[in-house]
C-alpha atoms as a PDB file:
ATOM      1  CA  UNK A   1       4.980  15.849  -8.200  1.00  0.00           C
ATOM      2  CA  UNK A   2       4.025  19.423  -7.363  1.00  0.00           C
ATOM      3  CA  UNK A   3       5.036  22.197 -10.542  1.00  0.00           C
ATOM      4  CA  UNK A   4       7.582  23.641  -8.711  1.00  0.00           C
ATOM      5  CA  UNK A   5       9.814  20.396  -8.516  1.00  0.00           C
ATOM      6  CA  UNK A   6       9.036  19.923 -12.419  1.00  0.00           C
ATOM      7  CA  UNK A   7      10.293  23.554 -12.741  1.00  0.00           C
ATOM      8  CA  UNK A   8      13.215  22.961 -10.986  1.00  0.00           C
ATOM      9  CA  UNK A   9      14.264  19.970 -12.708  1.00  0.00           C
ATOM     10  CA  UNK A  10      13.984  21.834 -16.380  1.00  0.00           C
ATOM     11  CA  UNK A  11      15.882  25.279 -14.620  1.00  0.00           C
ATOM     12  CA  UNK A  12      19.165  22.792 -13.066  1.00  0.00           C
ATOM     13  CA  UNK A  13      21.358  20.427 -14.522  1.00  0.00           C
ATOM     14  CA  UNK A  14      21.694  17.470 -12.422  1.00  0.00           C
ATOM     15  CA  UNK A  15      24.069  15.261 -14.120  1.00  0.00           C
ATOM     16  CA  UNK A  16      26.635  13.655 -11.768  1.00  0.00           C
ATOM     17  CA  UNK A  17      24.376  14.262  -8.177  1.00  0.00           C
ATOM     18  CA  UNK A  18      22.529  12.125  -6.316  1.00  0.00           C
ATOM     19  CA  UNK A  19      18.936  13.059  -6.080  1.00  0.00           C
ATOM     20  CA  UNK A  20      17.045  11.622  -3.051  1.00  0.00           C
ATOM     21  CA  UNK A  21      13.155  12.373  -3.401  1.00  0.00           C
ATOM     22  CA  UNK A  22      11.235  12.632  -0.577  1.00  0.00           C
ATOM     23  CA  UNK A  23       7.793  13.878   0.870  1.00  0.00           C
ATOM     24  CA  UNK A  24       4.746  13.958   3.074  1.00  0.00           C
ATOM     25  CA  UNK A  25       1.782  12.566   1.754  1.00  0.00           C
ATOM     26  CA  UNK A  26      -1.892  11.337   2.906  1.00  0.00           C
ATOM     27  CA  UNK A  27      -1.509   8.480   1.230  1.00  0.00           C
ATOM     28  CA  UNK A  28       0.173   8.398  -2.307  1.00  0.00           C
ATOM     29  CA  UNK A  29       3.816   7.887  -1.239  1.00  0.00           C
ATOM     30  CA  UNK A  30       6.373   8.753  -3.644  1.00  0.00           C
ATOM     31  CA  UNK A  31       4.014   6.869  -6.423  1.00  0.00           C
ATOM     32  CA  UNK A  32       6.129   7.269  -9.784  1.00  0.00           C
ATOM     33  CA  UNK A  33       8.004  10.489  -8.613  1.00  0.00           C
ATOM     34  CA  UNK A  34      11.695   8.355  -8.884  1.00  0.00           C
ATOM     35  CA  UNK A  35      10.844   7.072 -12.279  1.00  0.00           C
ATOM     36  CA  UNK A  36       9.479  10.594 -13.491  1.00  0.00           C
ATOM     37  CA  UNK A  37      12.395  12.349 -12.135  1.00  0.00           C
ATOM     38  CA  UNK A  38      14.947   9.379 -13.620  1.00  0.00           C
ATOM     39  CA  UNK A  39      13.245  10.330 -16.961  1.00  0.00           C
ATOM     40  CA  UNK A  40      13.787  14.349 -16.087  1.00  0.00           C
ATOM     41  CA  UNK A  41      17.251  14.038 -15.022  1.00  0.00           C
ATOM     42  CA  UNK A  42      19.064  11.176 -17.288  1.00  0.00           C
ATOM     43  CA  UNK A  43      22.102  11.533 -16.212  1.00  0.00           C
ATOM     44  CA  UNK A  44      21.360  12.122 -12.413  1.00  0.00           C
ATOM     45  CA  UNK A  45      21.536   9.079  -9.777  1.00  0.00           C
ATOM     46  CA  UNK A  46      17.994   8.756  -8.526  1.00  0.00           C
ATOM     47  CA  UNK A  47      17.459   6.996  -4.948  1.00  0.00           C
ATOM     48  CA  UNK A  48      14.170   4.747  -5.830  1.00  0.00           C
ATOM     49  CA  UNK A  49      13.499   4.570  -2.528  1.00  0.00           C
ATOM     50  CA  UNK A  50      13.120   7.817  -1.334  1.00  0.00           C
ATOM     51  CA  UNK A  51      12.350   8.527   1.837  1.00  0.00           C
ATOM     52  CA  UNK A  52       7.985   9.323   2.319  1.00  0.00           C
ATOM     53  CA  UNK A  53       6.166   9.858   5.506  1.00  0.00           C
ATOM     54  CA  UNK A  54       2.441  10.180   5.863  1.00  0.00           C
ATOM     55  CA  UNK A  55       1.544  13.938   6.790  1.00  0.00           C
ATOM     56  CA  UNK A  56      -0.286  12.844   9.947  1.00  0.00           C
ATOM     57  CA  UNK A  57       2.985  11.279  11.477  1.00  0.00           C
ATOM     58  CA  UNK A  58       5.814  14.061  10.254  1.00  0.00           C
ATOM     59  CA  UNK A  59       6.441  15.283  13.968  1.00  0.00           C
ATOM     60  CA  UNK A  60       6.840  11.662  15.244  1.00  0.00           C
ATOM     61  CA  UNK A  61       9.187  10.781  12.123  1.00  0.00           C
ATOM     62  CA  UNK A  62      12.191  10.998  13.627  1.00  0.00           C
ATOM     63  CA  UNK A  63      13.131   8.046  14.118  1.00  0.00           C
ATOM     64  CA  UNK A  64      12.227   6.959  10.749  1.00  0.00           C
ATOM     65  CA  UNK A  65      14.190   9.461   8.950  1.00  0.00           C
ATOM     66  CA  UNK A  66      17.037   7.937  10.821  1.00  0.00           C
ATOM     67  CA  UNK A  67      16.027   4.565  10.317  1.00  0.00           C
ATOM     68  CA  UNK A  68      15.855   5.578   6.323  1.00  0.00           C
ATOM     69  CA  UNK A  69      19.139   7.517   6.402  1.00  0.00           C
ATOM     70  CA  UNK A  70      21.121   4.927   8.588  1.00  0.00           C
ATOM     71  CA  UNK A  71      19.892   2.350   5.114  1.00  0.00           C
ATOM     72  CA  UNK A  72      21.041   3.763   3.170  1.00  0.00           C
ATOM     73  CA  UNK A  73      24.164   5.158   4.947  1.00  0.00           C
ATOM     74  CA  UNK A  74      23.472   8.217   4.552  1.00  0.00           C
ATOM     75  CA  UNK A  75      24.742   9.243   8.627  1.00  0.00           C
END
């Protein structure tokens, strides 16, 4: 995960939300990002299957993101 999220973790208390990770990558995915941010944010509910596209396809993702959010029934 990029500093900034790892900063943002240790500046907010999460306990009691939801966090849904997501990203762009070229490759990686989310890797261990859910587990790392389960171990940040104890008392947080973590999504483990955040929602990851690869950076080449982000303007065509659409229909993914829907796909994803319609999953997890999120619309």
């Amino acid at each position: 995960m990029p500093q900034a999220v790892y900063s943002f973790l240790d500046e907010y208390d999460l306990s009691g939300k939801t966090i849904i990770p997501c990203s762009t990558h070229a490759g990686s995915g989310l890797t261990g990002s859910p587990r790392t941010i389960s171990e940040l944010e104890p008392d947080a509910t973590i999504i483990d299957d955040g929602f990851t596209v690869a950076a080449n396809r982000v303007t065509s993702a659409e229909d993914d993101v829907t796909a994803w959010a319609e999953k997890h029934e999120l619309t």
